[in-house]
Protein backbone atom coordinates (compact mmCIF):
# COMPACT_ATOMS: atom_id res chain seq x y z
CA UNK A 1 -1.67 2.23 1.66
CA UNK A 2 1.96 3.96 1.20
CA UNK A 3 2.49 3.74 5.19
CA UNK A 4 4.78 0.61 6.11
CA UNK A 5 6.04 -0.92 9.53
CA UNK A 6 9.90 -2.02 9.64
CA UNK A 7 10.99 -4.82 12.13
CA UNK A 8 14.10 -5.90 13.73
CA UNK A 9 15.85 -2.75 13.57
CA UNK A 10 19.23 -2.30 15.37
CA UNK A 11 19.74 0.23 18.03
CA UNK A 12 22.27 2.17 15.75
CA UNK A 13 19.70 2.81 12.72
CA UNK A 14 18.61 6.14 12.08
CA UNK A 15 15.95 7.55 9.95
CA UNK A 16 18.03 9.06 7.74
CA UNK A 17 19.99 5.09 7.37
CA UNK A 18 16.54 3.82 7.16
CA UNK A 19 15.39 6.79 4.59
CA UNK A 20 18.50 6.24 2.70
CA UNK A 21 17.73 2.10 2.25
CA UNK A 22 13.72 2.46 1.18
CA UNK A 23 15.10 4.97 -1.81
CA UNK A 24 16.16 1.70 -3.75
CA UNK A 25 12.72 0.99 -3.71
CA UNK A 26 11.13 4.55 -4.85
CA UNK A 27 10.38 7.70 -3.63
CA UNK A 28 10.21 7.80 0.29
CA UNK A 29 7.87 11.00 1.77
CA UNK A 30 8.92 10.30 5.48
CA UNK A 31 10.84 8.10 7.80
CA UNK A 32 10.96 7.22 11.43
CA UNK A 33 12.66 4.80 14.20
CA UNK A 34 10.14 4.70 17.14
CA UNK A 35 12.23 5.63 20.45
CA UNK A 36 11.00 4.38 23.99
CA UNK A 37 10.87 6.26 26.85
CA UNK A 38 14.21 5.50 27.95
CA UNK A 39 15.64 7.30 24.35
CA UNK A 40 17.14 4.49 22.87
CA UNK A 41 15.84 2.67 19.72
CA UNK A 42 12.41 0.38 20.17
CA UNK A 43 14.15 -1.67 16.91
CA UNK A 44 11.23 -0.64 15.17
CA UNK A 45 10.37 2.03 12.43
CA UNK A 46 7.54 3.11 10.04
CA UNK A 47 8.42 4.48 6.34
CA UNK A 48 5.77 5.87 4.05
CA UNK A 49 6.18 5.74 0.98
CA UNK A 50 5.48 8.47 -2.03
CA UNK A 51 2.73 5.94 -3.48
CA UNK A 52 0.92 2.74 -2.57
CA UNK A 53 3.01 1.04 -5.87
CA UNK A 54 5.96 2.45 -4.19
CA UNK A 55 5.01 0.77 -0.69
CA UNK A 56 4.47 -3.11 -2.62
CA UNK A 57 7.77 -2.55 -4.43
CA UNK A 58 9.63 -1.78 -1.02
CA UNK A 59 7.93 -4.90 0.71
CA UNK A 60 8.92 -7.10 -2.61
CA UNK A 61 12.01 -5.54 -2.38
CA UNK A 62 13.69 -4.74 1.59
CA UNK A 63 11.67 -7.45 3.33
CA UNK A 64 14.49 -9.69 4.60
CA UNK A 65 17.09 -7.46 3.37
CA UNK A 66 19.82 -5.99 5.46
CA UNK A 67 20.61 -3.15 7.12
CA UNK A 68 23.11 -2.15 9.81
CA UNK A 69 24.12 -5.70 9.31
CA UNK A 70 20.71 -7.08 10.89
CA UNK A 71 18.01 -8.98 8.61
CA UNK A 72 15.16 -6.65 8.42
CA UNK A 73 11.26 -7.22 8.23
CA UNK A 74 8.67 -5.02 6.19
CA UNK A 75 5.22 -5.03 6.25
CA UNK A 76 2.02 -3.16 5.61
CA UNK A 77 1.66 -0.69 8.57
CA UNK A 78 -1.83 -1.73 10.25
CA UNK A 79 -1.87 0.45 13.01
CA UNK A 80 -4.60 3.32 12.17
């Protein structure tokens, strides 16, 4: 599975800042921070990646990393 989840996401990250952080880790195919119904940021995002190899080097890789100056969390996506 290429498709992850991203945690702990601060209001102020975008998809393209998100986008722009999973390309250390390979070839991204799409990026997105899920917005509530009040616009602003859930803190949440989901990245696929271009390959399932890709994906496992971007958990190895981002999970606990920072961005935005926040400690981020990546996972496999389980939501089908």
């Amino acid at each position: 599975n290429a498709k992850l989840y991203v945690g702990n996401l601060t209001y102020e990250t975008t998809w393209h800042g998100l986008k722009d952080h999973f390309r250390q880790a390979g070839d991204v195919a799409y990026a997105d921070v899920l917005i509530g119904r009040d616009g602003r940021s859930k803190g949440c995002g989901l990245v696929t990646m271009g390959s399932a190899r890709d994906a496992l080097a971007a958990i190895e890789m981002l999970n606990e990393s920072e961005l935005d100056g926040r400690t981020i969390y990546v996972r496999e996506d389980r939501e089908r």
